[in-house]
N, C-alpha and C. Protein backbone atom coordinates (compact mmCIF):
# COMPACT_ATOMS: atom_id res chain seq x y z
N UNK A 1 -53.02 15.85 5.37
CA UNK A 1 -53.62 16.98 4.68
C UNK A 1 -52.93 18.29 5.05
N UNK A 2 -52.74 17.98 6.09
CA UNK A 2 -51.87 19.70 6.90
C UNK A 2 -50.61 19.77 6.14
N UNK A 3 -49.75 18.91 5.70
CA UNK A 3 -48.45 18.98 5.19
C UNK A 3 -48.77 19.48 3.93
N UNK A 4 -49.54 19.05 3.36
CA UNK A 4 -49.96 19.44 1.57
C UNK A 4 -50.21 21.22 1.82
N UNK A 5 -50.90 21.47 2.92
CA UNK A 5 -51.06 23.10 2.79
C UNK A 5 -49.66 23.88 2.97
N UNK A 6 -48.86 23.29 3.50
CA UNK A 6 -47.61 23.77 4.17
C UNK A 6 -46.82 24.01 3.06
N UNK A 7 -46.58 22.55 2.20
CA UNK A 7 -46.22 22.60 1.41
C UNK A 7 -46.10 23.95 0.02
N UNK A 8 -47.40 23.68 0.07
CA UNK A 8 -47.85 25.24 -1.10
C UNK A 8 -47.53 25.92 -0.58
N UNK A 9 -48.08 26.60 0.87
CA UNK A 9 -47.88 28.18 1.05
C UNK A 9 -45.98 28.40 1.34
N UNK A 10 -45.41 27.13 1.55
CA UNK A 10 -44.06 27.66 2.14
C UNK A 10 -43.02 28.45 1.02
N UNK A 11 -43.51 28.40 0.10
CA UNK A 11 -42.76 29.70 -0.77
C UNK A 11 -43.47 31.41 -1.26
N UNK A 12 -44.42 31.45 -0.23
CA UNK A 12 -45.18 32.21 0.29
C UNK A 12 -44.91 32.94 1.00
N UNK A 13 -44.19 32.17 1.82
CA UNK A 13 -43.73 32.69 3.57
C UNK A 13 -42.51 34.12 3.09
N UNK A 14 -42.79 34.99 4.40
CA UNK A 14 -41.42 35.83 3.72
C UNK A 14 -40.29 35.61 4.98
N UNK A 15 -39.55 35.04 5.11
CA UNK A 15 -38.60 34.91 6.10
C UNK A 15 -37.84 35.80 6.53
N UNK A 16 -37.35 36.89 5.86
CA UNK A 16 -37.12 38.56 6.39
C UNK A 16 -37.72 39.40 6.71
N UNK A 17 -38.62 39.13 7.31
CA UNK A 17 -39.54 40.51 8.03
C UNK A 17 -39.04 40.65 9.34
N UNK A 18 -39.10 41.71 9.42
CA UNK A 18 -38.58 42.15 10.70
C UNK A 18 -39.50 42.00 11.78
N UNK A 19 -38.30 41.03 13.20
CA UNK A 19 -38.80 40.68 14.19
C UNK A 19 -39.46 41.72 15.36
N UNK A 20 -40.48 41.27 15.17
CA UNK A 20 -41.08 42.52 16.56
C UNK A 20 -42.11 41.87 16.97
N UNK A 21 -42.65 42.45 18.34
CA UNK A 21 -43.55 41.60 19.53
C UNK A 21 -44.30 42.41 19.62
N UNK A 22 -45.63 41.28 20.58
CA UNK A 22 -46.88 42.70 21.33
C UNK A 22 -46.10 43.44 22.46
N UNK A 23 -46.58 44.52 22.16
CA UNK A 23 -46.20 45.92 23.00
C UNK A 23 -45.14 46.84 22.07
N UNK A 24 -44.54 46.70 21.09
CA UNK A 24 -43.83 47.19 20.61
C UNK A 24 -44.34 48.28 19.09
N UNK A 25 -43.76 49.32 19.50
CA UNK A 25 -44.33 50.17 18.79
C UNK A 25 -43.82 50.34 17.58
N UNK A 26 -44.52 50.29 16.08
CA UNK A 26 -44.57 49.93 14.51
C UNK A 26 -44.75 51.26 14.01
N UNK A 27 -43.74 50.99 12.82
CA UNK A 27 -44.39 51.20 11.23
C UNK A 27 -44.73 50.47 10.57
N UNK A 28 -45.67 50.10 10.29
CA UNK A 28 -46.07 49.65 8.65
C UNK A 28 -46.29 50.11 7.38
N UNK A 29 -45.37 49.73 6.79
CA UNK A 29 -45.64 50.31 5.27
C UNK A 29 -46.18 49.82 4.52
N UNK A 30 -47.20 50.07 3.45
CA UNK A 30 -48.12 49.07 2.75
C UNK A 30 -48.44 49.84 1.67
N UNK A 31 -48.63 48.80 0.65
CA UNK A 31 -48.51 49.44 -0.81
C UNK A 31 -50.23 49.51 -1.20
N UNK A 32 -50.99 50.52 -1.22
CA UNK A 32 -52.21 51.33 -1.73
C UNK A 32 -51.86 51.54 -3.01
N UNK A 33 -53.15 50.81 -3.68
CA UNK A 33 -52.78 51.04 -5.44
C UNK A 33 -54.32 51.89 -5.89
N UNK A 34 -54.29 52.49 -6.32
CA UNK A 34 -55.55 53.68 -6.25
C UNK A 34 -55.53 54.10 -8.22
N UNK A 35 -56.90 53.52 -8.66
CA UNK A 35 -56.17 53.38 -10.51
C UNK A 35 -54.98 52.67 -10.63
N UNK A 36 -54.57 53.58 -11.50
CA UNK A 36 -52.92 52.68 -12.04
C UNK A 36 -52.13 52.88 -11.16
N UNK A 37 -51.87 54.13 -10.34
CA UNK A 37 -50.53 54.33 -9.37
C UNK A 37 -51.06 53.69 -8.29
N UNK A 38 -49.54 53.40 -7.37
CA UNK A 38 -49.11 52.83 -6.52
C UNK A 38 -48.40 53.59 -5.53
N UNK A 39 -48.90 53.45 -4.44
CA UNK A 39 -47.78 54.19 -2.92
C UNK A 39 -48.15 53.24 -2.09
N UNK A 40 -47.15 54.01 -1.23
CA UNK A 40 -46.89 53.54 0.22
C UNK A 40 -47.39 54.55 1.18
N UNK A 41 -48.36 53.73 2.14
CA UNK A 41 -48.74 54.77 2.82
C UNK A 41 -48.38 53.62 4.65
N UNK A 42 -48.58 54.79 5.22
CA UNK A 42 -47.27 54.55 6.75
C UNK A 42 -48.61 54.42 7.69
N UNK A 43 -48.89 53.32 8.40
CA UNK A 43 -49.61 53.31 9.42
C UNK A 43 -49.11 53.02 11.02
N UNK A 44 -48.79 53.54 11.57
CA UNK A 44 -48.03 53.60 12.59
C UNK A 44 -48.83 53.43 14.28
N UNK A 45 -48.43 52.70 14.92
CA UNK A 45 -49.04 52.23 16.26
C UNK A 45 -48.29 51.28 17.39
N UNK A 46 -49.10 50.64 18.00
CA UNK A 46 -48.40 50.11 18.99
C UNK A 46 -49.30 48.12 18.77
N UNK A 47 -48.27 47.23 18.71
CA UNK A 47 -49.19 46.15 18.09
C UNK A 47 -49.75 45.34 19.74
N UNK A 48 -51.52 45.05 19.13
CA UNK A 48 -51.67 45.05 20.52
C UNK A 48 -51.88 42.98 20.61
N UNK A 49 -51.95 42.31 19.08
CA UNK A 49 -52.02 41.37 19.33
C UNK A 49 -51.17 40.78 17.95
N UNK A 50 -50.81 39.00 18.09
CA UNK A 50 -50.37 38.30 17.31
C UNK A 50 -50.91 36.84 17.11
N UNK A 51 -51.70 36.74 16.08
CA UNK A 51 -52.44 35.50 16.10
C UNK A 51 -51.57 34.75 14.90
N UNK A 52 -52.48 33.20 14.89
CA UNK A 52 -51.90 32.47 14.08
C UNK A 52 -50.53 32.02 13.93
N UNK A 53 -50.09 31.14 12.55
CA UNK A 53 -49.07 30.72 12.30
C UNK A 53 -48.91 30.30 10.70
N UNK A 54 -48.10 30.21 10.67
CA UNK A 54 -47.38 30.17 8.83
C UNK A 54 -47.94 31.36 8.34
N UNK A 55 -49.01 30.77 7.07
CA UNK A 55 -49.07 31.72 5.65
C UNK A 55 -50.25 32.82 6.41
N UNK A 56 -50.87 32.58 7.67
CA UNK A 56 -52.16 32.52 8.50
C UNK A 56 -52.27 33.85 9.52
N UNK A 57 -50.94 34.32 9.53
CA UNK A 57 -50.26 34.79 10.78
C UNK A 57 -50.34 36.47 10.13
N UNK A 58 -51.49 36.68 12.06
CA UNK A 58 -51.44 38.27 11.80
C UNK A 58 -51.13 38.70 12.88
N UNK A 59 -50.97 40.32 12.79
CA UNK A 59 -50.92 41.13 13.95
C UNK A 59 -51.58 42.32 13.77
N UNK A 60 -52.38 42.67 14.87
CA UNK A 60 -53.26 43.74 15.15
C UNK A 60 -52.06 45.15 15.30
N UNK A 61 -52.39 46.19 14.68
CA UNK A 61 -51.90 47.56 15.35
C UNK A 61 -52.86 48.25 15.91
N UNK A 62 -52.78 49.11 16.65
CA UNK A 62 -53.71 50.21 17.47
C UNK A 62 -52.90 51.38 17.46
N UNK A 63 -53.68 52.66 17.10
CA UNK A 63 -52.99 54.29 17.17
C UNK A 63 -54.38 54.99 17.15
N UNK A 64 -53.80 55.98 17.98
CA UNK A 64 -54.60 56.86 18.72
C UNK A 64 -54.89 58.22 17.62
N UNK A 65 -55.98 58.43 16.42
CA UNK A 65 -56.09 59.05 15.48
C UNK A 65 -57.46 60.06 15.52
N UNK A 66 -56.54 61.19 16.27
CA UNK A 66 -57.92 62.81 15.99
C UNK A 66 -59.11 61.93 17.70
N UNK A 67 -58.13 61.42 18.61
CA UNK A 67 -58.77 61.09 20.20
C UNK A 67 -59.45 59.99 19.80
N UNK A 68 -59.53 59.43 18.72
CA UNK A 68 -60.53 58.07 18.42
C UNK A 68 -59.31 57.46 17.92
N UNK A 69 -59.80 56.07 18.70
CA UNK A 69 -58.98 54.63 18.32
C UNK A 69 -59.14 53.66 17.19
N UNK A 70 -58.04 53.54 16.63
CA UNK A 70 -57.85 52.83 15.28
C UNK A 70 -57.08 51.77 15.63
N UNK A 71 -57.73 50.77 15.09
CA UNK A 71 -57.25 49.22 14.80
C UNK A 71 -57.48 48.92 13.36
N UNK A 72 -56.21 48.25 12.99
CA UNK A 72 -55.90 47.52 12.06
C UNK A 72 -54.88 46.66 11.81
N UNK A 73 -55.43 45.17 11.02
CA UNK A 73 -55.20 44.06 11.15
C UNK A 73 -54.20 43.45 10.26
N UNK A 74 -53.11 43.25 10.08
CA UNK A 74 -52.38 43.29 8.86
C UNK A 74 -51.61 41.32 8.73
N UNK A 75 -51.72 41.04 7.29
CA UNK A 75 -51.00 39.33 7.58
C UNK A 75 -49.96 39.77 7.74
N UNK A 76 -48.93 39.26 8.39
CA UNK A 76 -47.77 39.30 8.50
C UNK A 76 -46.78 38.89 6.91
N UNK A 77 -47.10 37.69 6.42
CA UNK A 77 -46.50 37.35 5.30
C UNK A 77 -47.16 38.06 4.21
N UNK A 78 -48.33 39.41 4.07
CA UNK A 78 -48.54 39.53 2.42
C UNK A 78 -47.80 40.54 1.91
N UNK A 79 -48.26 40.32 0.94
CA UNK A 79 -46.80 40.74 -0.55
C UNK A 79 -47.26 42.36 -0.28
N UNK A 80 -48.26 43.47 0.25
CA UNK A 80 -48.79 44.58 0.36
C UNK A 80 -47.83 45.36 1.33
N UNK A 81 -47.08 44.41 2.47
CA UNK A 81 -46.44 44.92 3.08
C UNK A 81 -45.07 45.25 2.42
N UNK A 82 -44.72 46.40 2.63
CA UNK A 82 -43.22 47.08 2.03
C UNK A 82 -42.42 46.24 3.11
N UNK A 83 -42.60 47.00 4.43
CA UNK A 83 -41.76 46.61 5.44
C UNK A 83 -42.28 47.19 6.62
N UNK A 84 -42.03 46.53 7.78
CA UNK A 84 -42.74 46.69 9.49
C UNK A 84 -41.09 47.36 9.83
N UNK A 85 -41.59 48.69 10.52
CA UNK A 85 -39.86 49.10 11.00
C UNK A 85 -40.06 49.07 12.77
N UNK A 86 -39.19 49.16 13.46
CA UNK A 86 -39.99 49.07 15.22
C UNK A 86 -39.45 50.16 15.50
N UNK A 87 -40.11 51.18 15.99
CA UNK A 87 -39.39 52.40 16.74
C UNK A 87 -39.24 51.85 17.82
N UNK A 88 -39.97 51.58 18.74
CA UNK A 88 -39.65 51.41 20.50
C UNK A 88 -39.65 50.02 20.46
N UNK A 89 -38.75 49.65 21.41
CA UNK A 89 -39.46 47.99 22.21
C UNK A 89 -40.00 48.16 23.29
N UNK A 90 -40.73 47.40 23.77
CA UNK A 90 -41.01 46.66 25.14
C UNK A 90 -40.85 46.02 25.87
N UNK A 91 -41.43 46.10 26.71
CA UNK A 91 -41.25 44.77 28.08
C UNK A 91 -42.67 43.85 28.53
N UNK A 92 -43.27 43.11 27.75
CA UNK A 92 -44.65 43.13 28.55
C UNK A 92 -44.82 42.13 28.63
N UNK A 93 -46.00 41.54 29.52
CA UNK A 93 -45.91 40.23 30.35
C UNK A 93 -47.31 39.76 29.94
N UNK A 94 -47.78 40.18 28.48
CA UNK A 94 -49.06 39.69 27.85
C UNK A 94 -49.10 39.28 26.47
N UNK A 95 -49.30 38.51 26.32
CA UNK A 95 -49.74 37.99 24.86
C UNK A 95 -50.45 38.64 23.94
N UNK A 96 -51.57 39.39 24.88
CA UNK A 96 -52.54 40.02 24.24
C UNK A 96 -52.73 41.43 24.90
N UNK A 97 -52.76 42.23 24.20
CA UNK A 97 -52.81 43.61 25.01
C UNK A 97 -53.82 44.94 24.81
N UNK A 98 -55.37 43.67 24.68
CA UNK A 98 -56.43 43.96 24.91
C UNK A 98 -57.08 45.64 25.70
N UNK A 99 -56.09 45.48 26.88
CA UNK A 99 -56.46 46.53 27.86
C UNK A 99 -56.44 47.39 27.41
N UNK A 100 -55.49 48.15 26.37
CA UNK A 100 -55.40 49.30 26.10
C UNK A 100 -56.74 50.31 25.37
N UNK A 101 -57.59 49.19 24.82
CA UNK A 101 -58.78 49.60 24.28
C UNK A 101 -59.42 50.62 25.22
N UNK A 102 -59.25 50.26 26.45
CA UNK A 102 -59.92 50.85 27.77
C UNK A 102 -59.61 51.91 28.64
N UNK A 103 -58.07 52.38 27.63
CA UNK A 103 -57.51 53.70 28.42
C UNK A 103 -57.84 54.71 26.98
N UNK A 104 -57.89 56.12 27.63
CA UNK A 104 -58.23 57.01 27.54
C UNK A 104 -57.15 58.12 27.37
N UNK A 105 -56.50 58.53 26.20
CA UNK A 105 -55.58 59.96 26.19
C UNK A 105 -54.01 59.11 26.28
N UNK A 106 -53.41 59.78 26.99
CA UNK A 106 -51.59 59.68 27.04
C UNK A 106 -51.48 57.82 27.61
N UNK A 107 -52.03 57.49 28.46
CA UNK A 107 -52.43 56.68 28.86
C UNK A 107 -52.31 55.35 28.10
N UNK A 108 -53.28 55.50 26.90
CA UNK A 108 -53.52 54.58 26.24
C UNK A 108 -51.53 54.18 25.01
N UNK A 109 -51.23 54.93 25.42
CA UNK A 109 -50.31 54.73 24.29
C UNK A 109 -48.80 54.36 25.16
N UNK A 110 -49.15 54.33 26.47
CA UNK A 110 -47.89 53.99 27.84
C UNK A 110 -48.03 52.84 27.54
N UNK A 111 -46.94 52.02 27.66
CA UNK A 111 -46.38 50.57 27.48
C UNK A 111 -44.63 50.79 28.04
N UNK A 112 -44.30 50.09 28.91
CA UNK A 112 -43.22 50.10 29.70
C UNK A 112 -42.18 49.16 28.19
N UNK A 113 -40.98 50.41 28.01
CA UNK A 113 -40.34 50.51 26.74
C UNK A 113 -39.21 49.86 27.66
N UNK A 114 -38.13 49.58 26.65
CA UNK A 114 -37.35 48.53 27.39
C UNK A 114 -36.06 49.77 27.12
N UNK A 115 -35.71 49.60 28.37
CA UNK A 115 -33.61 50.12 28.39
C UNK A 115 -32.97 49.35 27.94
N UNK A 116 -31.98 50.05 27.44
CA UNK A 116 -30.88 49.59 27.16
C UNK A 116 -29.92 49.33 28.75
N UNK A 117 -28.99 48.22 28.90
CA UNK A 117 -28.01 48.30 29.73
C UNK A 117 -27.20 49.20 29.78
N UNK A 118 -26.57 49.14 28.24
CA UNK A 118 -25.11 49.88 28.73
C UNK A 118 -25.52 51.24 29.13
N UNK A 119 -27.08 51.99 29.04
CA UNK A 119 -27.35 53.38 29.42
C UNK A 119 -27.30 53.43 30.70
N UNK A 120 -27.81 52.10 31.51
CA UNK A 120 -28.64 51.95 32.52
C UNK A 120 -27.41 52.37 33.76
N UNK A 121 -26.15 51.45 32.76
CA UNK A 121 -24.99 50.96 33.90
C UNK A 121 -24.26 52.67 33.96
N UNK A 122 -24.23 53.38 32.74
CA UNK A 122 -22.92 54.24 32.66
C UNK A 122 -23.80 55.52 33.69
C-alpha cells in the first residue's frame, strides 16, 4: 500500500529546492493570491524544526515580529512556495530547536553560524 502512495505523489515531489537545515536562517517566498492578483510575500526566520518525509515533509520557521514570536509551518514540496533562499548557515547539534521558544530579545535569534575556512585560515 505504501508504494502505491509513493507512486502518485512522486511527480509531486520538487527535487530543486534548495538545501537547508535546522538552525539555518531562511527566506521563504510564497505566493498569496488575494481576489484575482497574485504576490509573493517574504517570510523570513530561523528554521527551528524538520519533520516528515516525501510529499509529507515540513519545516517550521520562527522570527522575532514587533518582540512577539512567530511560527510558521510551511510543506516543503508545495507548489505556493516560489523559493526558500538561506542567508546564514549553521552549526547545530539538534534536530529540533525547540529551545529557542524560551529565549527572550537578541538571544532568541543567536544560533552559532558556521565560518568559512579559507576566512578562518588567511
Amino acid at each position: 500500500m505504501q508504494s502505491i502512495i509513493e507512486e502518485v505523489t512522486q511527480d509531486q515531489l520538487k527535487p530543486d529546492r534548495e538545501k537547508f537545515k535546522v538552525g539555518d536562517g531562511v527566506r521563504v517566498h510564497t505566493r498569496v493570491r488575494e481576489g484575482d492578483k497574485e504576490r509573493i510575500q517574504v517570510f523570513a526566520g530561523i528554521v527551528i524544526a524538520r519533520k516528515g518525509s516525501g510529499i509529507h515533509e515540513t519545516f517550521t520557521v520562527r522570527r522575532i515580529s514587533y518582540g512577539e514570536g512567530v511560527e510558521r509551518v510551511f510543506p516543503v514540496h508545495s507548489p505556493n512556495i516560489e523559493k526558500v533562499e538561506v542567508d546564514r548557515e549553521s552549526v547545530t547539534m539538534r534536530a529540533r530547536m525547540y529551545y529557542l521558544r524560551d529565549r527572550i530579545g537578541k538571544k532568541a535569534t543567536k544560533v552559532k553560524e558556521k565560518r568559512l575556512l579559507e576566512t578562518a585560515g588567511a
